[in-house]
Protein backbone atom coordinates (compact mmCIF):
# COMPACT_ATOMS: atom_id res chain seq x y z
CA UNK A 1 11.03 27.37 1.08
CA UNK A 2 8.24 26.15 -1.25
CA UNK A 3 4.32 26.85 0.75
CA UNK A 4 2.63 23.49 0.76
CA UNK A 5 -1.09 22.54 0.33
CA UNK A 6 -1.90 19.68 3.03
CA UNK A 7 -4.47 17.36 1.83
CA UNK A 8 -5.82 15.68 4.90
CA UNK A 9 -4.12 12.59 4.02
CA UNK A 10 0.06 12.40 5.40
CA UNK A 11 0.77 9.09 2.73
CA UNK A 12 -0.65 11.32 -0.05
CA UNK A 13 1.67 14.97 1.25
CA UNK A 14 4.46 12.45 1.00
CA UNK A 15 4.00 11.25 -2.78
CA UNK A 16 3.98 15.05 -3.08
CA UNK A 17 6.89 15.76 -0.91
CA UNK A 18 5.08 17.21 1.06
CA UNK A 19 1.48 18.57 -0.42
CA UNK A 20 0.43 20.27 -3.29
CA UNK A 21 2.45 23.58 -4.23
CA UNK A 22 0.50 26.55 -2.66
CA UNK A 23 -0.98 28.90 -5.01
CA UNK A 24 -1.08 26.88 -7.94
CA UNK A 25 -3.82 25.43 -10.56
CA UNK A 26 -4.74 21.54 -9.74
CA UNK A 27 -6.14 19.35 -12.65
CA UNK A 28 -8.07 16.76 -10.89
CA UNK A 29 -8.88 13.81 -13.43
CA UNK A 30 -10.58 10.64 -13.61
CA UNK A 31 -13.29 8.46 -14.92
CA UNK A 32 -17.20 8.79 -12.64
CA UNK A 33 -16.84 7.66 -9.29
CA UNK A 34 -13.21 7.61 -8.82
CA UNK A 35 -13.14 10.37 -6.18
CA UNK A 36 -12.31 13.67 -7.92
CA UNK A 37 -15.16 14.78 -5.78
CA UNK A 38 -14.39 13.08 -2.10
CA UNK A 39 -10.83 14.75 -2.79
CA UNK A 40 -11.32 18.20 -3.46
CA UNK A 41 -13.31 18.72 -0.60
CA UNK A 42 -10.47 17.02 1.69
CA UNK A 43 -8.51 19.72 0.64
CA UNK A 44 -11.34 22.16 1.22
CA UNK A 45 -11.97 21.22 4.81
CA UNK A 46 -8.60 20.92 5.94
CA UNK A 47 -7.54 24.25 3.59
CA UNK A 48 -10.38 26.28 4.72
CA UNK A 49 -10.57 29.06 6.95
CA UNK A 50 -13.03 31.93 8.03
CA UNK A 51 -10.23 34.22 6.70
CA UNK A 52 -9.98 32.65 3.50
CA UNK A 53 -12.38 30.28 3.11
CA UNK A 54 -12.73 27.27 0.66
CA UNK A 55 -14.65 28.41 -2.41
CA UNK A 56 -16.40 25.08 -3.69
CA UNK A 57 -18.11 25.80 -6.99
CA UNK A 58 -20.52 23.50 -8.76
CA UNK A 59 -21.23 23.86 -12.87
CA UNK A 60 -23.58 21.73 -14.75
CA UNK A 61 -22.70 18.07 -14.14
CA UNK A 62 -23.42 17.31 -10.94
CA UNK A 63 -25.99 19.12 -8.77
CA UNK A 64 -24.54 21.58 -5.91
CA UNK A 65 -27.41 19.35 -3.51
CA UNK A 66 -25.71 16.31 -4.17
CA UNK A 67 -22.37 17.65 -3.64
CA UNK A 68 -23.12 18.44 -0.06
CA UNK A 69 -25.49 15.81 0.87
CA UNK A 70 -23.22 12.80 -0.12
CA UNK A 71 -20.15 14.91 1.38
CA UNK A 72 -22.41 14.96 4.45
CA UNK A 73 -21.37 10.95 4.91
CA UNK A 74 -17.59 11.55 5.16
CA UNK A 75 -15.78 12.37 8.50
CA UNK A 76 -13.77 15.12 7.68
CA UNK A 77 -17.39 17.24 6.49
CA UNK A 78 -18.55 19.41 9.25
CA UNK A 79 -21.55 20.95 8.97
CA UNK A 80 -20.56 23.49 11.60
CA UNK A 81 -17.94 24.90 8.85
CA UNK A 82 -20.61 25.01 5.81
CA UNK A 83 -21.25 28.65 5.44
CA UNK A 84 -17.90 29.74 7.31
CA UNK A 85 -15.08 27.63 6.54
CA UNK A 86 -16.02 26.43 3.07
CA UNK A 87 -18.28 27.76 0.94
CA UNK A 88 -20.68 26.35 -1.54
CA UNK A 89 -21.96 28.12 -5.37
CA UNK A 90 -23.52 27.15 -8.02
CA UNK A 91 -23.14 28.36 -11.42
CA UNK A 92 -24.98 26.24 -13.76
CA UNK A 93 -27.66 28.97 -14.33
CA UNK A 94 -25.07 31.32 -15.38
CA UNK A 95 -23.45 29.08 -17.88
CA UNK A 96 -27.37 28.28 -19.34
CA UNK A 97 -27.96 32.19 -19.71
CA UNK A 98 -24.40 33.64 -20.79
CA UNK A 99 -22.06 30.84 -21.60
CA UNK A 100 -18.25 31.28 -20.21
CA UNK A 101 -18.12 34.93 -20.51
CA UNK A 102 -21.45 34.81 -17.62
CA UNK A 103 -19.35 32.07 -15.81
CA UNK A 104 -15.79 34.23 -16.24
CA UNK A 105 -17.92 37.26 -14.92
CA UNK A 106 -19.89 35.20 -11.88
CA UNK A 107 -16.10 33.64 -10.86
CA UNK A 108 -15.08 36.78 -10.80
CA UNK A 109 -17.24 38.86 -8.80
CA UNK A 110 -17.34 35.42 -6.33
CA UNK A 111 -13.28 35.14 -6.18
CA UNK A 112 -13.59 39.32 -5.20
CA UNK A 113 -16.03 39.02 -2.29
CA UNK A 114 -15.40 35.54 -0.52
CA UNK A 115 -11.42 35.72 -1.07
CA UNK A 116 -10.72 32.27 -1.03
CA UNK A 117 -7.92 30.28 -0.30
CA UNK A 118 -8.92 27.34 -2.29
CA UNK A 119 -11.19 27.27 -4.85
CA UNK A 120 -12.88 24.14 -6.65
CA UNK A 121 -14.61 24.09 -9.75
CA UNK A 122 -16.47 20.88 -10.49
CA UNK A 123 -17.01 20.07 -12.82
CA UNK A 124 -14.49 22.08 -15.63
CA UNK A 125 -14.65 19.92 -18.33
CA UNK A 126 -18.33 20.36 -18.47
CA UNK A 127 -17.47 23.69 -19.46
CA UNK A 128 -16.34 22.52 -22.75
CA UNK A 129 -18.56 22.41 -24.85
CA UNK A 130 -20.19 25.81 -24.26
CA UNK A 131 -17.19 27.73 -26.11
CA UNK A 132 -17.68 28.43 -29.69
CA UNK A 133 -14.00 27.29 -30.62
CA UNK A 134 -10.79 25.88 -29.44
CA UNK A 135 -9.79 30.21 -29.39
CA UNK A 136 -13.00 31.14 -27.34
CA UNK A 137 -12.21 28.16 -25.04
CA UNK A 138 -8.37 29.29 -24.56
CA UNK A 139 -9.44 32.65 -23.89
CA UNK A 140 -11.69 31.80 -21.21
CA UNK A 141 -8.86 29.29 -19.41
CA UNK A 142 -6.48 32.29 -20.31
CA UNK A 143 -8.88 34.92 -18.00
CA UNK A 144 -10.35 32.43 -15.68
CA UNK A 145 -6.43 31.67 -14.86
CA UNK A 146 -5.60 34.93 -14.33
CA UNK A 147 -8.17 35.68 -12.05
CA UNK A 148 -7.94 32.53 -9.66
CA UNK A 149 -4.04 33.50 -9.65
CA UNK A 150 -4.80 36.69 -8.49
CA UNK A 151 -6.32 36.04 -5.24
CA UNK A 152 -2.62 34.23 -3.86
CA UNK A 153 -4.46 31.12 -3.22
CA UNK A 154 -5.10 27.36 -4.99
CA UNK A 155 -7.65 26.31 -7.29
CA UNK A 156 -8.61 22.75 -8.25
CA UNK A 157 -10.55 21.91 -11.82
CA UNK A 158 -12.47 18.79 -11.85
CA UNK A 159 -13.06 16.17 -14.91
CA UNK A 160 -13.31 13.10 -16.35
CA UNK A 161 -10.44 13.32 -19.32
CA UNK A 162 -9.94 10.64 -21.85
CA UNK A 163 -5.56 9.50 -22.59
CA UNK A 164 -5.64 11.29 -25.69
CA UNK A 165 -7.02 14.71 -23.83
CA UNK A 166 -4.44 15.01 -21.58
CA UNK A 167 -1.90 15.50 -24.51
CA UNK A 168 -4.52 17.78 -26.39
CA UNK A 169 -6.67 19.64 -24.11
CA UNK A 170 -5.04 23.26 -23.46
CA UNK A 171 -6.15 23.01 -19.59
CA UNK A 172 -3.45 20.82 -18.96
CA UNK A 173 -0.81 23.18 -20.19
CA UNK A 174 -2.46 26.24 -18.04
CA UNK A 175 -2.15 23.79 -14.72
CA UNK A 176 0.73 23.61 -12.28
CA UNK A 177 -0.14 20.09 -11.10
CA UNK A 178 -2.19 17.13 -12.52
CA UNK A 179 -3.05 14.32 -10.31
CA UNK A 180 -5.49 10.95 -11.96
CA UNK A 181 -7.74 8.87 -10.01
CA UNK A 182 -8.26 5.67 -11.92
CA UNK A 183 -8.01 1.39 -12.05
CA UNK A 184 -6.06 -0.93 -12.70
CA UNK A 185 -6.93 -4.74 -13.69
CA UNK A 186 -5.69 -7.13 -10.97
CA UNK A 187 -6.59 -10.49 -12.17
CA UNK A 188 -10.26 -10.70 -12.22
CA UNK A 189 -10.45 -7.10 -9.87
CA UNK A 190 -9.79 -3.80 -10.69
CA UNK A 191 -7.71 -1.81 -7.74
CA UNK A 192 -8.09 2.38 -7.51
CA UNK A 193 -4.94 3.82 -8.57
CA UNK A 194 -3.48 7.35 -8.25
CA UNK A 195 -1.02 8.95 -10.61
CA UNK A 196 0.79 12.33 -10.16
CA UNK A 197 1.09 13.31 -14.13
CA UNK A 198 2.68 17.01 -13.78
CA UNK A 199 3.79 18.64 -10.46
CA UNK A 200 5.01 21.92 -12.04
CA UNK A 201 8.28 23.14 -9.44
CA UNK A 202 8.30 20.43 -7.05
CA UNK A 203 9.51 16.60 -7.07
CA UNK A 204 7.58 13.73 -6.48
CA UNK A 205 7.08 9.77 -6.17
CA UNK A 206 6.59 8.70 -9.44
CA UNK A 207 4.37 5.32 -10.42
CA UNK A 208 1.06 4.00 -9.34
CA UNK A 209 -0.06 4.21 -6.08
CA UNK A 210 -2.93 2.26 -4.27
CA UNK A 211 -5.77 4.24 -2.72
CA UNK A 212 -9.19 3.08 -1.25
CA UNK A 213 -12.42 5.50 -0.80
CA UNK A 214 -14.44 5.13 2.94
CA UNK A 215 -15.88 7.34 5.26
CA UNK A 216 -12.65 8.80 5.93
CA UNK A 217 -12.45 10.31 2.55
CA UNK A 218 -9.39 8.86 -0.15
CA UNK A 219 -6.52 6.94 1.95
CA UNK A 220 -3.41 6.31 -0.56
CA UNK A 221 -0.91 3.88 -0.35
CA UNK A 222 2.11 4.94 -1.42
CA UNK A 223 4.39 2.26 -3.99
CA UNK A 224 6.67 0.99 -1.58
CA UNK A 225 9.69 1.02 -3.77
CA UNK A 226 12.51 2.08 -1.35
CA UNK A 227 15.91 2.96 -3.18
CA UNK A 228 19.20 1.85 -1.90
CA UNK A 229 20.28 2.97 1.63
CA UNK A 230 24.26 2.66 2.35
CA UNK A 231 23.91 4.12 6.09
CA UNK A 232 25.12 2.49 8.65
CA UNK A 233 22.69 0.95 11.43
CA UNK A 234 23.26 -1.41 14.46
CA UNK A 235 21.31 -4.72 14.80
CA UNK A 236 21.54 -6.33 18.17
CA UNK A 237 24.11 -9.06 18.15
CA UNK A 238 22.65 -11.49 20.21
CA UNK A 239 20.69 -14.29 17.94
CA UNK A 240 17.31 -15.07 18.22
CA UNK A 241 15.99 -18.57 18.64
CA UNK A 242 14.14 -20.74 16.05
CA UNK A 243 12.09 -22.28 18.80
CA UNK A 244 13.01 -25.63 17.77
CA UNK A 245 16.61 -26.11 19.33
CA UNK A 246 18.04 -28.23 17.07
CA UNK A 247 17.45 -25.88 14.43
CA UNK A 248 18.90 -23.54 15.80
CA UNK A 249 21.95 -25.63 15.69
CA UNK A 250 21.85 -26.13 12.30
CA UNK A 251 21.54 -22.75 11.45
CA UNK A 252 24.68 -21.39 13.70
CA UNK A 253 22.33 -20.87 16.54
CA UNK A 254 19.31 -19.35 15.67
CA UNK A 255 18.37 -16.07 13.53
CA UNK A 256 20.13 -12.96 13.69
CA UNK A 257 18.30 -10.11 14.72
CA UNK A 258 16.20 -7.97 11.88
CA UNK A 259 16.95 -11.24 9.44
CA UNK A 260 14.31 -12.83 6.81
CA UNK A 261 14.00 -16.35 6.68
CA UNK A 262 12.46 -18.36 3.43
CA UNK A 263 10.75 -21.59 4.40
CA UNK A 264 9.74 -23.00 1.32
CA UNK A 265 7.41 -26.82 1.21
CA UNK A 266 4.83 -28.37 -0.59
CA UNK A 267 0.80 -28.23 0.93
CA UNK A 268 0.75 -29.85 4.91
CA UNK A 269 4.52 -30.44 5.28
CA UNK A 270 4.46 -28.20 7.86
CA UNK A 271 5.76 -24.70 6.89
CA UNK A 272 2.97 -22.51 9.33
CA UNK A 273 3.49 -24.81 11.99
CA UNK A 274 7.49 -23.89 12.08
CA UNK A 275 6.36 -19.93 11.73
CA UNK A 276 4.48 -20.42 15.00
CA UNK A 277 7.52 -22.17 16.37
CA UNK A 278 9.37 -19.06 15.61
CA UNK A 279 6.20 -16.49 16.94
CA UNK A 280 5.42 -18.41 19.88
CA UNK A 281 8.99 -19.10 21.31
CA UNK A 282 9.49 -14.97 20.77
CA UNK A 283 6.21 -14.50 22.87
CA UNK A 284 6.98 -16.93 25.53
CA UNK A 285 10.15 -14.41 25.92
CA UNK A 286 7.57 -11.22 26.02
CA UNK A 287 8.46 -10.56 22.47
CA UNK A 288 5.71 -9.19 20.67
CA UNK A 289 5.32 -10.69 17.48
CA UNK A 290 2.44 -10.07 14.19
CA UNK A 291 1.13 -13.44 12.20
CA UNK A 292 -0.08 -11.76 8.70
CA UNK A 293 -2.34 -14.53 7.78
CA UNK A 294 -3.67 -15.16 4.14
CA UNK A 295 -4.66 -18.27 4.84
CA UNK A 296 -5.78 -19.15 8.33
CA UNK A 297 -8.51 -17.01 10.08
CA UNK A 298 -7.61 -16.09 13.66
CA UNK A 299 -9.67 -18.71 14.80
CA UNK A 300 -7.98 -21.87 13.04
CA UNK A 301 -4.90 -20.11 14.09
CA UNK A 302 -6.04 -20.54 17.76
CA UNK A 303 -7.20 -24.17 17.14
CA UNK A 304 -3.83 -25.10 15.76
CA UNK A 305 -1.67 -23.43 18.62
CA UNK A 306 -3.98 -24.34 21.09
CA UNK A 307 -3.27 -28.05 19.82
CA UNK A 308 0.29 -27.79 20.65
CA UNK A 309 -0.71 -25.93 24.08
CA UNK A 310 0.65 -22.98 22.50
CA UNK A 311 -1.38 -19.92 22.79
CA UNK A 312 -1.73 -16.64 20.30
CA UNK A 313 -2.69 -14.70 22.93
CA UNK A 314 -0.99 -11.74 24.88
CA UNK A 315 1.59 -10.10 22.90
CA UNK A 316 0.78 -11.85 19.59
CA UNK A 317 -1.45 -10.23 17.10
CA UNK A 318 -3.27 -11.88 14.03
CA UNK A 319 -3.69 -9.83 10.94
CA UNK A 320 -5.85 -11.42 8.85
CA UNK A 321 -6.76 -10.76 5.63
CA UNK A 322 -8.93 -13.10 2.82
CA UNK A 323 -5.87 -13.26 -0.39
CA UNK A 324 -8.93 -12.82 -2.60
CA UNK A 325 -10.40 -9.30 -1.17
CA UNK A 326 -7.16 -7.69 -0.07
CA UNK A 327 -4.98 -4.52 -1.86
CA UNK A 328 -1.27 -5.26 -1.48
CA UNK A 329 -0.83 -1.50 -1.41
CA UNK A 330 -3.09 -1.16 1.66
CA UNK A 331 -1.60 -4.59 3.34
CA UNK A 332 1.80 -3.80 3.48
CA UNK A 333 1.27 -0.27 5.07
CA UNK A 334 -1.50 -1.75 7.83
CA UNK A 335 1.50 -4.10 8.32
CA UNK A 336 4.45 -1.77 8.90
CA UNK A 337 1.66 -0.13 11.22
CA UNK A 338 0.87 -3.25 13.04
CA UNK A 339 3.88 -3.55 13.74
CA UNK A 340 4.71 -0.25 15.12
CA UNK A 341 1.89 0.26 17.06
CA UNK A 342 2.65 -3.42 18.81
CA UNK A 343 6.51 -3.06 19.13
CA UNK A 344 6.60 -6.68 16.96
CA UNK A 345 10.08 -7.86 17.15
CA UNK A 346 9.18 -10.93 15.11
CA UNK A 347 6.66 -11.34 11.98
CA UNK A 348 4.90 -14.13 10.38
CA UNK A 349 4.28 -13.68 6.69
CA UNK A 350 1.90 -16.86 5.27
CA UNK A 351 1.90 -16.78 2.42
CA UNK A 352 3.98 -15.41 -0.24
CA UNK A 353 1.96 -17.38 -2.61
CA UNK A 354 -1.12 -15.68 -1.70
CA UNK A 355 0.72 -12.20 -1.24
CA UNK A 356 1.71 -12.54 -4.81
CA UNK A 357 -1.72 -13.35 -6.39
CA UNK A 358 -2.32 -9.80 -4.77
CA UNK A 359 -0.07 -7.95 -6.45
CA UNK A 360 -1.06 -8.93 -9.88
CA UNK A 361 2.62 -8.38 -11.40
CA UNK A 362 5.71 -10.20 -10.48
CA UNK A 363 8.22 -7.29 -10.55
CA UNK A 364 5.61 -5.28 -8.75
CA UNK A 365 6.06 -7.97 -5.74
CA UNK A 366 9.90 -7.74 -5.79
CA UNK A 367 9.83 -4.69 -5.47
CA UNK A 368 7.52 -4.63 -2.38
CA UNK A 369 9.02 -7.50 -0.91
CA UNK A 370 12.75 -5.85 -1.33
CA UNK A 371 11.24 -2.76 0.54
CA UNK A 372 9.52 -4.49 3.29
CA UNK A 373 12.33 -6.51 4.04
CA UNK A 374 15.22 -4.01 4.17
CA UNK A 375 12.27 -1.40 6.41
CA UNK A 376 12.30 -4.51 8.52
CA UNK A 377 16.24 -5.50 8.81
CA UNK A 378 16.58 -1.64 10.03
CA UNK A 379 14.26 -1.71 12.60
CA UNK A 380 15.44 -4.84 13.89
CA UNK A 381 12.36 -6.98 13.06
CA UNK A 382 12.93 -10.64 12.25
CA UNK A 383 10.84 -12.36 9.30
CA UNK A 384 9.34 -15.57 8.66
CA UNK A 385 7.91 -16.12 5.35
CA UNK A 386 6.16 -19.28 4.00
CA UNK A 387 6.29 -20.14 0.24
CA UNK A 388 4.08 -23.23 -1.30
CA UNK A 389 6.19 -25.62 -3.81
CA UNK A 390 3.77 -27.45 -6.02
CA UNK A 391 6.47 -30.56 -5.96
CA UNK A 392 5.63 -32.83 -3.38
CA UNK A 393 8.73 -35.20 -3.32
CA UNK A 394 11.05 -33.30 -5.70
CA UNK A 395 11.76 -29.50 -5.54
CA UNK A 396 13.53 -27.86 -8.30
CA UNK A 397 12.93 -24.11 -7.70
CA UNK A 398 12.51 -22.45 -4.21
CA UNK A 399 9.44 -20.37 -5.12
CA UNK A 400 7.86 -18.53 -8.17
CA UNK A 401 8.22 -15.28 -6.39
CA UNK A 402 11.80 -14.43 -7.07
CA UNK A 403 12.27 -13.84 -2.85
CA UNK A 404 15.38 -16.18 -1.75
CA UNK A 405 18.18 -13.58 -2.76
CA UNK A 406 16.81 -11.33 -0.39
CA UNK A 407 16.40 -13.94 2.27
CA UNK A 408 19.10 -14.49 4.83
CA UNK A 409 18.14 -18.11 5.73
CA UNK A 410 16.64 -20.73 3.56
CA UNK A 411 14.68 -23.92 5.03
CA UNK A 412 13.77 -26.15 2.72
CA UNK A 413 11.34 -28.75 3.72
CA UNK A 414 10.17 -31.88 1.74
CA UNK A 415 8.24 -35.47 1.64
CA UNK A 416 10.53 -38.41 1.24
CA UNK A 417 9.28 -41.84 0.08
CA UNK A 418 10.17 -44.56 2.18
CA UNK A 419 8.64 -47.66 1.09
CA UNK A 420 4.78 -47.56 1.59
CA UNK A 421 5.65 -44.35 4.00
CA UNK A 422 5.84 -41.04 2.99
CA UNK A 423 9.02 -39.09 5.80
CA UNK A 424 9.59 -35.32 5.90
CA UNK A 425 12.84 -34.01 5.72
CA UNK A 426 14.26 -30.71 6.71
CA UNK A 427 17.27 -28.93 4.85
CA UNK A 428 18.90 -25.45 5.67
CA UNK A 429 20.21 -24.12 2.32
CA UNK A 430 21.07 -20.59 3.46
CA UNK A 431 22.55 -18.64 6.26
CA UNK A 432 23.76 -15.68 5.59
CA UNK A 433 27.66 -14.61 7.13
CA UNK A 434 26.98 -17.86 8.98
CA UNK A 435 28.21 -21.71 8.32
CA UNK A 436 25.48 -23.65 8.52
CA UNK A 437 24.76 -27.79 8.49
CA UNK A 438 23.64 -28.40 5.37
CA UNK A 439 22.79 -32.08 6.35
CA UNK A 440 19.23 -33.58 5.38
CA UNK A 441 17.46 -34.52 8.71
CA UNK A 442 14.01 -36.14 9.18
CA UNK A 443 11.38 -34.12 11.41
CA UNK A 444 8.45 -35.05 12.52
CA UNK A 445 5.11 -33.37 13.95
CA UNK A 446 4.01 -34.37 17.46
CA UNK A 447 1.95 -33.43 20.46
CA UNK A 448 5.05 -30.91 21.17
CA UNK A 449 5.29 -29.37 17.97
CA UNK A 450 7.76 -30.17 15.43
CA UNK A 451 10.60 -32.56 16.48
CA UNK A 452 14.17 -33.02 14.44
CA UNK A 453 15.49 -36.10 14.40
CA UNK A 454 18.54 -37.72 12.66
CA UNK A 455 20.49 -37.13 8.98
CA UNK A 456 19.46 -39.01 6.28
CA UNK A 457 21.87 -38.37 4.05
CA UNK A 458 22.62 -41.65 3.21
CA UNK A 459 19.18 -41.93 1.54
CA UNK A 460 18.89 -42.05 -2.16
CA UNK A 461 18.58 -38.51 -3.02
CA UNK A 462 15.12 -37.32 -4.25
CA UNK A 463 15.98 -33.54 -6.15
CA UNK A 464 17.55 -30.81 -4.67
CA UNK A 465 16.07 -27.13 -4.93
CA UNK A 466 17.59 -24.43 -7.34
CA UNK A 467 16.85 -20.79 -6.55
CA UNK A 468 15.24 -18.64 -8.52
CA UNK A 469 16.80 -16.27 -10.50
């Protein structure tokens, strides 16, 4: 079995399968202020031991008293292990008097006296330019490589390396792994993305993944992109109510356990109002449910249930999150979480609209939406999802986001003119492995809630809805 380097960080051992190969050369890369830094001393605290400490190793770029006092503000730093667990040097006077054979020498005599487990040298492409030629330079990586292989533990080289460097720059054919810290342009934003470019002897999860820098040092969230799973699992037969009963008629009666459910409308038809049908008749059953808001704080939330004498509180949670400020990477795993940690049988999604501005690329959002929703259907956890139409009386596509195929029921709801009136109407265009009524009814919004009311089929149609391809 392949020995593993833990990083501190279980999301980021799992785009590794598992961590970091164990005795092995690291290429850390990435433009200033990325986290090259933050990173390699996650793996030193967590790697480090008084037996074979962490060897942290500072050149000319960034000064070895900056290194440990802005490490000093991260959680995982303990001062109690500075000195025993991990160990800090400096070189940069070494390369000023002798150039790389001073810093091959110093390295040397260091690597033979502290033997260290892990050993960080930040930063190595400042090293660069103090060989003579591209042949002095490979001779140094061709010594310094032997010697930090010798002492049966892992090294990690710092630097900030342009595209065209990576294919050129004879460090990157010496390392076993290469991992890049960078952005990536979300509309207006720019999101931190990490890349695993080489993982020499081991597999791993390929793509862009989300990560955010704190206190707690670099949290990744890994692309949810789950492949296709043909195993069997139950789901719990009996259905699951609507909260609006004659919905549930219409629909075969009620949801089916671990189903999604589209409900697509234009602006104030009603859409959230029917996802806290669905939340609050699970809760009034001691079903904990989640409402993952992009829209309403938890505070209009409570003025709008509280309107209906509905309440949000007990076994509902609100996860709220501004759609202009949020990391659809980081969302959708402090989701799943949520809803672990609370036992959430039912889930709230408003809105997909907002969710999809987030994610910045529309096959990007498929993909996470496909995920979430099968990670969902196998736990058991049913899904309401709300989806703006910009049509007010005539809908000819469900939603931009390419989501009804993977919905098992479809509610479509729309304004009908009626003379000087303006009516909303209520249709149920999918139920999965279920006949449903497929009849146009009227609803409307009262002190109760939302209230369904006869077919109005014989109205002049107004435009049906296609689905999206």
């Amino acid at each position: 079995m392949i020995e593993r380097l833990p990083s501190g960080n279980a999301r980021l051992d799992g785009i590794l399968s598992g961590g970091l190969v164990s005795n092995a050369i690291n290429l850390l890369i990435g433009v200033p202020g990325s986290g090259k830094t933050i990173l390699a001393q996650q793996y030193a605290f967590t790697n480090g031991t008084v037996e074979q400490p962490a060897l942290y190793i500072s050149t000319v770029s960034k000064p070895l008293d900056k290194i440990v006092r802005f490490g000093q503000t991260l959680s995982f730093f303990d001062v109690e292990a500075v000195g025993k667990r991990v160990l800090y040097e400096d070189i940069g006077d070494d390369l000023g008097r002798g150039g790389l054979p001073a810093v091959t020498e110093r390295i040397q005599t260091l690597l033979r006296e502290r033997l260290p487990g892990v050993v960080v040298i930040d930063s190595f492409k400042a090293l660069t330019p103090y060989a003579s030629d591209a042949a002095d330079y490979r001779t140094f990586l061709h010594s310094l490589a032997g010697a930090v292989s010798a002492i049966t533990g892992s090294s990690f080289w710092l630097g900030e390396y342009s595209g065209d460097e990576i294919a050129t720059a004879p460090e990157f054919a010496v390392a076993d792994s290469v991992i890049s810290l960078g952005t990536r342009a979300v509309g207006d934003r720019s999101e931190r993305v990490l890349e695993v470019l080489k993982l020499r002897g081991s597999d791993y999860a390929s793509g862009q993944h989300g990560y955010r820098v704190s206190g707690e040092g670099l949290d990744v969230f890994p692309r949810l992109a789950d492949t296709r799973d043909d195993s069997i699992y139950s789901l719990d037969p009996e259905r699951v109510s609507t909260g609006i009963p004659l919905l549930d008629q219409m629909l075969g009666d009620g949801y089916w356990p671990g189903s999604t459910t589209l409900c697509a409308g234009p602006s104030g038809i009603g859409k959230t109002l029917m996802g806290l049908h669905f939340i609050t008749s699970g809760a009034a059953q001691d079903e904990p449910g989640v409402i993952a808001s992009l829209q309403e704080n938890p505070s209009q939330l409570q003025r709008v249930a509280h309107s209906f004498s509905w309440t949000l509180d007990g076994v509902v949670e609100v996860m709220y999150r501004s759609p202009v400020d949020i990391q659809i990477d980081e969302w959708i795993y402090e989701l799943l979480e949520t809803v672990e940690r609370t036992g959430a049988r039912r889930v709230l999604i408003d809105s997909l609209a907002d969710l999809q501005f987030a994610s910045g690329d529309r096959t990007r959002f498929r993909e996470y939406m496909y995920s979430l929703t099968q990670r969902f259907s196998r736990a058991g956890v049913s899904v309401f999802m709300t989806s703006e139409l910009a049509d007010l009386f005539t809908a000819t596509r469900l939603s931009d986001q390419g989501v009804s195929h993977l919905s098992d029921n479809v509610l479509l709801l729309q304004y009908l003119r009626d003379g000087a009136s303006v009516r909303r109407a209520i249709t149920v265009l999918k139920t999965r492995a279920t006949k449903n009524d497929t009849q146009v009814r009227e609803f409307t919004i009262t002190t109760g809630g939302i209230t369904l009311g006869d077919t109005i089929d014989s109205r002049p149609s107004t435009g049906g809805a296609e689905a999206e391809n």
